[in-house]
Protein backbone atom coordinates (compact mmCIF):
# COMPACT_ATOMS: atom_id res chain seq x y z
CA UNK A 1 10.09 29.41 -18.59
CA UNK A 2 8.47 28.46 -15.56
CA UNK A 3 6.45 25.19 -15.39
CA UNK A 4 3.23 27.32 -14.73
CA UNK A 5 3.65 29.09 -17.61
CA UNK A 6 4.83 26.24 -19.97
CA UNK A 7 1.19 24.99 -19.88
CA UNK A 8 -0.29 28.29 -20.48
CA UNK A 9 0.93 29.14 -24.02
CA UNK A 10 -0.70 31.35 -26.52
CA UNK A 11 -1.43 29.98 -29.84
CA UNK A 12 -3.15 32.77 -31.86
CA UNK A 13 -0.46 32.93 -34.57
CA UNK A 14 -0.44 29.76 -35.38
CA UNK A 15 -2.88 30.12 -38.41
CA UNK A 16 -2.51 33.58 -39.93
CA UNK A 17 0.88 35.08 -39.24
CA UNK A 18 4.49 33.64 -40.12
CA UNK A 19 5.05 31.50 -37.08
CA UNK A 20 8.79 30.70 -35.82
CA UNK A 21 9.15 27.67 -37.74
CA UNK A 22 9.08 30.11 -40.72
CA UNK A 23 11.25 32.56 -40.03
CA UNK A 24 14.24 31.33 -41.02
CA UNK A 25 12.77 31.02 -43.90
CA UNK A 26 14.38 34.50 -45.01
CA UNK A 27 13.86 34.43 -48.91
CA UNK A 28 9.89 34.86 -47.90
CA UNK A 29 10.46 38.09 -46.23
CA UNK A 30 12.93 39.48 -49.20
CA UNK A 31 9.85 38.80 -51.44
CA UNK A 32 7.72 40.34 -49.65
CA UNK A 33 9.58 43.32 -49.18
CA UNK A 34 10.44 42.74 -53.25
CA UNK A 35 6.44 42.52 -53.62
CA UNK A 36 5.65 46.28 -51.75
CA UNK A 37 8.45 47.63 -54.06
CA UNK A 38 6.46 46.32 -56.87
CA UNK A 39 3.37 47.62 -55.90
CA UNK A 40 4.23 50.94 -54.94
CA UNK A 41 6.20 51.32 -58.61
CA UNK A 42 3.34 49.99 -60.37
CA UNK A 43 0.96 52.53 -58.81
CA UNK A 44 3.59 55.00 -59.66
CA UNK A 45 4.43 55.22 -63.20
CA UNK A 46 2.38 55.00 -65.88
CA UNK A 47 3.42 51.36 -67.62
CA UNK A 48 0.14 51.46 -69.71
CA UNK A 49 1.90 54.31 -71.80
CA UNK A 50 4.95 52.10 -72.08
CA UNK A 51 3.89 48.26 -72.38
CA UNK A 52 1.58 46.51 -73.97
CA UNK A 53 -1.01 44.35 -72.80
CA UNK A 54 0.93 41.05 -73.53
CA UNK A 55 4.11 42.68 -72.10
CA UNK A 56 2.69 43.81 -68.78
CA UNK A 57 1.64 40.13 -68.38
CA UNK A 58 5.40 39.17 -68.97
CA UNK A 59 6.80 42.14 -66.75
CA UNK A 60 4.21 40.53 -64.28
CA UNK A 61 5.73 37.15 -64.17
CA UNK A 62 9.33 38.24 -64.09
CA UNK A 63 9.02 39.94 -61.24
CA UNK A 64 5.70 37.69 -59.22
CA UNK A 65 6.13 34.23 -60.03
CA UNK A 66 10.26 35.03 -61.01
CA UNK A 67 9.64 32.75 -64.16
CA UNK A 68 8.61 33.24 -67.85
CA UNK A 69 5.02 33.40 -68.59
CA UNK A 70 3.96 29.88 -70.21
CA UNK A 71 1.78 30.63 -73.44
CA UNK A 72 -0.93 29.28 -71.58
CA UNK A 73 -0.82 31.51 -69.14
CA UNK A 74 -0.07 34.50 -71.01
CA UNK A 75 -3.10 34.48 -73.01
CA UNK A 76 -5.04 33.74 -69.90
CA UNK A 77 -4.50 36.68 -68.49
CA UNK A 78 -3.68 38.82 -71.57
CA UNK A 79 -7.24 38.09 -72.85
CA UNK A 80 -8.97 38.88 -69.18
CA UNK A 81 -7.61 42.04 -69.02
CA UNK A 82 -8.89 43.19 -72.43
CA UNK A 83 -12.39 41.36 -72.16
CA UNK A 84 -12.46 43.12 -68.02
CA UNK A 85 -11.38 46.56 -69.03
CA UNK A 86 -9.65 46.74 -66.19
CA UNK A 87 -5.89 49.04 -66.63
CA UNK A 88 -3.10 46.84 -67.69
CA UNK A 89 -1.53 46.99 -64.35
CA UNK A 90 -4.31 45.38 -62.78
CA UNK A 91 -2.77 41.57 -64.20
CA UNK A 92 -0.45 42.45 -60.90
CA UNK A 93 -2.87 42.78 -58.69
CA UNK A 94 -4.33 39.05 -60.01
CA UNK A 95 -1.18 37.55 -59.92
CA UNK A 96 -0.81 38.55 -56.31
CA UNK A 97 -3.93 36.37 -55.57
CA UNK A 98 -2.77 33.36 -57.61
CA UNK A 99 -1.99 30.18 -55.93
CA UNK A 100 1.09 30.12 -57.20
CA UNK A 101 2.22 32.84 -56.03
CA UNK A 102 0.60 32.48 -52.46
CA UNK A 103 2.28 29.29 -52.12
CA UNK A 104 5.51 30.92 -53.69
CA UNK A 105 5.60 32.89 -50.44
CA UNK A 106 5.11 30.72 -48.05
CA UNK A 107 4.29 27.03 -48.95
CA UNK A 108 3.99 26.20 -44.75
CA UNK A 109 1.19 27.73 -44.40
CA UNK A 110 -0.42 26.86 -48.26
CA UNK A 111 -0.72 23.56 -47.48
CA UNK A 112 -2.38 24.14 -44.11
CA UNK A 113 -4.81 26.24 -46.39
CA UNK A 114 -5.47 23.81 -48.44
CA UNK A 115 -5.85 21.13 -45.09
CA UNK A 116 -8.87 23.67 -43.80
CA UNK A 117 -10.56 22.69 -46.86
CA UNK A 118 -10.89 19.08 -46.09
CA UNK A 119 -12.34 19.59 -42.78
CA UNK A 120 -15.92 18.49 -42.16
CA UNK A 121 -18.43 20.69 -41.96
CA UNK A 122 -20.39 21.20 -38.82
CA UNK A 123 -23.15 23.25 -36.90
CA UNK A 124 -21.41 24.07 -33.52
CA UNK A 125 -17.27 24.26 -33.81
CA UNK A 126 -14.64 24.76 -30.75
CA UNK A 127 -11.58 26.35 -32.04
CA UNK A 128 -8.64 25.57 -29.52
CA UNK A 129 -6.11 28.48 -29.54
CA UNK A 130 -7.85 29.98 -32.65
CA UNK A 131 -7.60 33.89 -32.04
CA UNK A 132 -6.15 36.01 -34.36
CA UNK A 133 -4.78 39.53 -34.55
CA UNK A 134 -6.50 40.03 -38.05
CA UNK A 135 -9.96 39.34 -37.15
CA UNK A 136 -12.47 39.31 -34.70
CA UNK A 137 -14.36 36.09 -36.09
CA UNK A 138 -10.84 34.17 -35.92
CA UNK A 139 -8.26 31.80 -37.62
CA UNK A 140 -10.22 29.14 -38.77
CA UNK A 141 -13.00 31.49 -40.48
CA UNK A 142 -9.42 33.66 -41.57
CA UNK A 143 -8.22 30.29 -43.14
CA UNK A 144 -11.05 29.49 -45.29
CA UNK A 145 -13.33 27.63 -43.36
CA UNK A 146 -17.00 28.09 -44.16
CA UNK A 147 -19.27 30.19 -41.52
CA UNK A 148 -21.16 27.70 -38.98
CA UNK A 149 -24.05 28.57 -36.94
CA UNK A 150 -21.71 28.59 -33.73
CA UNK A 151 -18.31 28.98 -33.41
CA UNK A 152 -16.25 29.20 -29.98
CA UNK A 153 -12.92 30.19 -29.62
CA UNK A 154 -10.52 28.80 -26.95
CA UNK A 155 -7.20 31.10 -26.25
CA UNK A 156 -5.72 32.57 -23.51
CA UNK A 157 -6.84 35.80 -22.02
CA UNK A 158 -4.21 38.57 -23.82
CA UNK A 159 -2.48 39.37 -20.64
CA UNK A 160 -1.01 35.20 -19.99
CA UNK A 161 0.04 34.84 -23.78
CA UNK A 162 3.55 33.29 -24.19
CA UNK A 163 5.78 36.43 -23.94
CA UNK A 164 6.98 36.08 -28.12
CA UNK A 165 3.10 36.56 -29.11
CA UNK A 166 2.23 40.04 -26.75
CA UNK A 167 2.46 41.31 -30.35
CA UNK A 168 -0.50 39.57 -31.42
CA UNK A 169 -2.76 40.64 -28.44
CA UNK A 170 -5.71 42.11 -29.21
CA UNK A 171 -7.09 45.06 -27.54
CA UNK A 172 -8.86 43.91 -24.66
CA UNK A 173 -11.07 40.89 -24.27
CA UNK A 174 -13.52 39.75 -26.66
CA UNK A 175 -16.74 37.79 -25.70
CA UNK A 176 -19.17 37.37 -28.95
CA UNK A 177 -20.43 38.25 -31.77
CA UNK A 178 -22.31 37.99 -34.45
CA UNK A 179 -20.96 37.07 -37.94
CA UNK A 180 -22.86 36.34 -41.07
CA UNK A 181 -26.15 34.99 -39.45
CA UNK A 182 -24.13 32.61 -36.69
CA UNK A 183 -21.92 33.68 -33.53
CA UNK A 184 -18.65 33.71 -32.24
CA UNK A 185 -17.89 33.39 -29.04
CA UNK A 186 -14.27 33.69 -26.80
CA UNK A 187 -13.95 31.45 -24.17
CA UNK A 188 -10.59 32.60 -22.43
CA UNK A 189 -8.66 29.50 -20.63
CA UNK A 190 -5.93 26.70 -21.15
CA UNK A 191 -6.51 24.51 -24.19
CA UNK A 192 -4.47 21.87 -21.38
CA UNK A 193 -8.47 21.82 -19.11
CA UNK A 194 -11.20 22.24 -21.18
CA UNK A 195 -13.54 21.90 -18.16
CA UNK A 196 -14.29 25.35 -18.33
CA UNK A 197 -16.24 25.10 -21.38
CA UNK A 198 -18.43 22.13 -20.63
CA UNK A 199 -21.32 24.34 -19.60
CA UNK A 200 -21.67 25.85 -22.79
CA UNK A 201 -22.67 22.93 -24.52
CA UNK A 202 -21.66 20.01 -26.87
CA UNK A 203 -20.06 20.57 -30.60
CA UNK A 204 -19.97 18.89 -33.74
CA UNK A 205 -16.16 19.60 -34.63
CA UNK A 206 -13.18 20.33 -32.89
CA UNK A 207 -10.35 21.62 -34.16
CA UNK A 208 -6.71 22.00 -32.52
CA UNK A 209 -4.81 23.57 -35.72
CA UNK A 210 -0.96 23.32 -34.15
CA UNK A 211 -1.85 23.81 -30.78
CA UNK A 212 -1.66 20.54 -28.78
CA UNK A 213 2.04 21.02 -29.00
CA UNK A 214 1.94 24.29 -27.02
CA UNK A 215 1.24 22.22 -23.43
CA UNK A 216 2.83 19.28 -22.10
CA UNK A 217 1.82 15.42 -23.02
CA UNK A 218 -0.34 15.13 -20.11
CA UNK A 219 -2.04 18.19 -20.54
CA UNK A 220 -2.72 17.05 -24.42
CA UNK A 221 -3.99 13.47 -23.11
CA UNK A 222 -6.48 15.18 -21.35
CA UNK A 223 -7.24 17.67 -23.82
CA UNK A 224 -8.10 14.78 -26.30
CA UNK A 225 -9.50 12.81 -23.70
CA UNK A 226 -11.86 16.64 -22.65
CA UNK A 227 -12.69 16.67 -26.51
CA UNK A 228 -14.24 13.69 -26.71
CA UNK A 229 -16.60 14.59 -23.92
CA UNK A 230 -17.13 17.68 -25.34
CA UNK A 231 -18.36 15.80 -29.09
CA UNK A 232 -21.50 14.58 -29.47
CA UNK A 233 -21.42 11.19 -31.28
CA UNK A 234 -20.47 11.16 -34.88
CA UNK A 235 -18.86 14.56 -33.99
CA UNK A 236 -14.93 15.24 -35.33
CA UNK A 237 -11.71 15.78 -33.72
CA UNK A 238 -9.21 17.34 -36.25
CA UNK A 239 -5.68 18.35 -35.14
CA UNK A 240 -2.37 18.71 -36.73
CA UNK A 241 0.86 19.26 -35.24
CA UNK A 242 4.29 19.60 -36.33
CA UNK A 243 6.20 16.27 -37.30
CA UNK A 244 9.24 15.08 -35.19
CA UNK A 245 10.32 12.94 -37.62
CA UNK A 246 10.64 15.89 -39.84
CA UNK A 247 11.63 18.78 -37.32
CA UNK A 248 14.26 17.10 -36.02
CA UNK A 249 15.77 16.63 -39.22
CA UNK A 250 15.97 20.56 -39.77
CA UNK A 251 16.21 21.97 -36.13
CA UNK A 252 18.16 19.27 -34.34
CA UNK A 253 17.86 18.84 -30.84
CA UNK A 254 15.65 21.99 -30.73
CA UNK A 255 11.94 22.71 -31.36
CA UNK A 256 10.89 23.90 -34.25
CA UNK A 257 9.62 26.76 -32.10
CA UNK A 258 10.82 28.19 -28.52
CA UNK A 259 7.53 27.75 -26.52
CA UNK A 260 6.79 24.32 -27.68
CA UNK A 261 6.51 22.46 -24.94
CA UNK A 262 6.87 19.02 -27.21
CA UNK A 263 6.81 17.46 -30.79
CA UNK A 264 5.14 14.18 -31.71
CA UNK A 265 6.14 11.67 -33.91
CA UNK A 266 2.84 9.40 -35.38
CA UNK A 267 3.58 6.40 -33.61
CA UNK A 268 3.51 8.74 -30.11
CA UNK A 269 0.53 10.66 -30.94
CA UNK A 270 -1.64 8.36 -32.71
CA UNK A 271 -2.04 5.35 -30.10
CA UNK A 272 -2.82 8.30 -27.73
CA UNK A 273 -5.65 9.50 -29.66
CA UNK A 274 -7.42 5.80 -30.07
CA UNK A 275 -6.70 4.87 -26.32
CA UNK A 276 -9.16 7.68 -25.50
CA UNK A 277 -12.35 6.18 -27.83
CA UNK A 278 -12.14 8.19 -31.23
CA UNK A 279 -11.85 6.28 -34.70
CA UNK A 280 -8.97 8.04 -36.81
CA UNK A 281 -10.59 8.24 -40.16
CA UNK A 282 -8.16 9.81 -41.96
CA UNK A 283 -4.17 10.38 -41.82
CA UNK A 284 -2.10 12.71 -43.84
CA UNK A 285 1.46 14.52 -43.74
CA UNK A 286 0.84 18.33 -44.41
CA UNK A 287 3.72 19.70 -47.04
CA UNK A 288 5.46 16.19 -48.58
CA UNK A 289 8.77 16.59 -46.70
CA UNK A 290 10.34 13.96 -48.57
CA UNK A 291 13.44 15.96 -49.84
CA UNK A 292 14.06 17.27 -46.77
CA UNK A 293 14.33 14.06 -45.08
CA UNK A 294 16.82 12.77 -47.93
CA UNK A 295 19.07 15.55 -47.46
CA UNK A 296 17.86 18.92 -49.37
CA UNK A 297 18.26 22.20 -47.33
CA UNK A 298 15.41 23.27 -46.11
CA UNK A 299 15.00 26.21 -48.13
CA UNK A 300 11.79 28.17 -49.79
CA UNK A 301 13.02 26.13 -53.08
CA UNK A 302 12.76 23.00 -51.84
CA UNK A 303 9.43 23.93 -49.79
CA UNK A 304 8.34 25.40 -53.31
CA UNK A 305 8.45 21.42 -54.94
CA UNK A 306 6.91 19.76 -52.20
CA UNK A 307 2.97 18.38 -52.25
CA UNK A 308 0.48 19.81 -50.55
CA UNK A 309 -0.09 16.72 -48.71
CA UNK A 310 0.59 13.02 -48.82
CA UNK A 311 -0.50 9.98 -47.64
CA UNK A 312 2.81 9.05 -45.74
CA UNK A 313 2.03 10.85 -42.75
CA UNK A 314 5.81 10.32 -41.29
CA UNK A 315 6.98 12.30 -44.40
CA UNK A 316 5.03 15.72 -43.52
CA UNK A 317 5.99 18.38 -41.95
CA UNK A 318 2.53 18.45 -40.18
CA UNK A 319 1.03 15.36 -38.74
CA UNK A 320 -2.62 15.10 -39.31
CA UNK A 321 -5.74 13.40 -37.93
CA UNK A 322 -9.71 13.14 -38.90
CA UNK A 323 -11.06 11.66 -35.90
CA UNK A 324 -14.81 10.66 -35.35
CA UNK A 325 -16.22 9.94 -32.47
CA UNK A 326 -18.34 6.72 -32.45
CA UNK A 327 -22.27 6.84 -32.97
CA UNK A 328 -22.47 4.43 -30.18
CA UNK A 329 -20.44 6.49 -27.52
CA UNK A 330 -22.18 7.49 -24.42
CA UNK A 331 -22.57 11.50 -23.95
């Protein structure tokens, strides 16, 4: 890769599709596959003539959550489906949507789920590398965050993505729109200058979901030192990246993705972060890594037993940082 493209590196699948540091990951796409099967059978055959209630909530479990169905459980959802009138078959369909079963699939990206929930709400929101193939309004609204009044979305225009994502381009080049009483607007540029942006205002939040490690460590000084301008005081830098300490433990030498352009470890990133004015509120590891880093493969089981989050950051497999901007900074 050229050094003029290394900076230039699309990051739209970074929050809704299986990015690279998933894919080997291979049990995930056998139950998936497993999961269509299931679906198409169930909408197939006629199991109400066959099973009971109870025993389509067992069949369920087998083959969803690939474990027995606690009692607890089992008369959860044996006594919704009677009390919904809803077919039998439909306890598949809610099992699908459990969290267990999300996070069965792919526990990477449930804990970054779950991080979206803890981050502060705000009026006006810049999204760096936040398109996504599934929706117009964008990862971070695809994630679970709540709608704002204003949210803009930083990302490459589709023709200079990194050459692995041309799959996620979208067609053509989107500008703005209007979602659920608020906007969202496409700004198309390098998250590595941010320049580009300061006309259209200043924002409350921030957020660089696993993108500062798509451009080199000079281009992310300056983009944290360009989001800071770009805050108003009290206003929120969030970011999380993946963990050195804890990629190099699985991957080696390597990246835990091709067009990285480099992994930090917390002591790198976070002196960076406070050299440039913000206030780091809040640190956390994304996904407990723990096990990994004693020696268990990394593996969907041992993904499968690890927290959501924890309070050791160098144990995550995500590094990540609440940052405020001070009341008393000048604009």
């Amino acid at each position: 890769m050229s050094r003029s493209n290394s900076s230039r590196v699309d990051t739209a699948a970074r929050a809704s599709d299986d990015p690279p540091w998933f894919a080997t990951l291979k049990p995930t796409r056998l139950n998936r596959l497993a999961d269509r099967l299931i679906a198409w059978a169930i909408d197939r055959f006629a199991w109400h003539k066959i099973l009971s209630t109870e025993n389509h909530v067992r069949l369920a479990y087998r083959l969803l959550l690939r474990r027995r169905a606690d009692p607890a459980g089992l008369k959860h959802y044996t006594e919704m489906i009677k009390s919904i009138h809803h077919p039998e078959t439909h306890v598949f369909r809610l099992l699908v949507d459990s969290e267990e079963h999300q996070r069965s699939n792919n526990p990477l990206h449930w804990a970054r789920l779950q991080l979206i929930r803890r981050l502060p709400r705000a009026d006006v929101v810049i999204d760096l590398g936040g398109s996504s193939r599934h929706s117009d309004h964008g990862a971070l609204y695809l994630m679970g965050y709540p709608r704002t009044r204003r949210l803009i979305i930083v990302d490459l225009p589709p023709d200079e993505r990194y050459k692995d994502y041309q799959l996620y381009r979208p067609e053509g080049e989107r500008t703005s729109l209007e979602v659920d009483g608020g906007t969202v607007e496409y700004a198309y540029g390098s998250i590595g200058d941010l320049t580009f942006i300061e006309e259209r205002g200043f924002a409350d939040l921030v957020w660089s979901g696993n993108t500062i490690e798509h451009i080199t460590e000079a281009e992310g000084d300056q983009m944290i030192a360009q989001a800071f301008r770009l805050l108003r005081p009290g206003g929120h830098l969030c970011l999380d990246t993946p963990n050195r300490r804890v990629t190099s433990k699985i991957f080696g030498e390597k990246w835990c993705s091709p067009d990285h352009q480099i992994e930090y470890r917390d002591e790198t990133l976070r002196p960076k972060i406070e050299r440039h004015g913000f206030v780091i509120e809040e640190a956390l590891g994304v996904l407990d890594c723990r096990p990994i880093l004693r020696g268990s493969p990394y593996e969907l089981e041992t993904l499968m037993r690890c927290p959501d989050t924890t309070e050791r950051i160098e144990d995550g497999f995500f590094l990540y940082y609440r940052c405020r901007k001070p009341e008393e900074a000048r604009q």
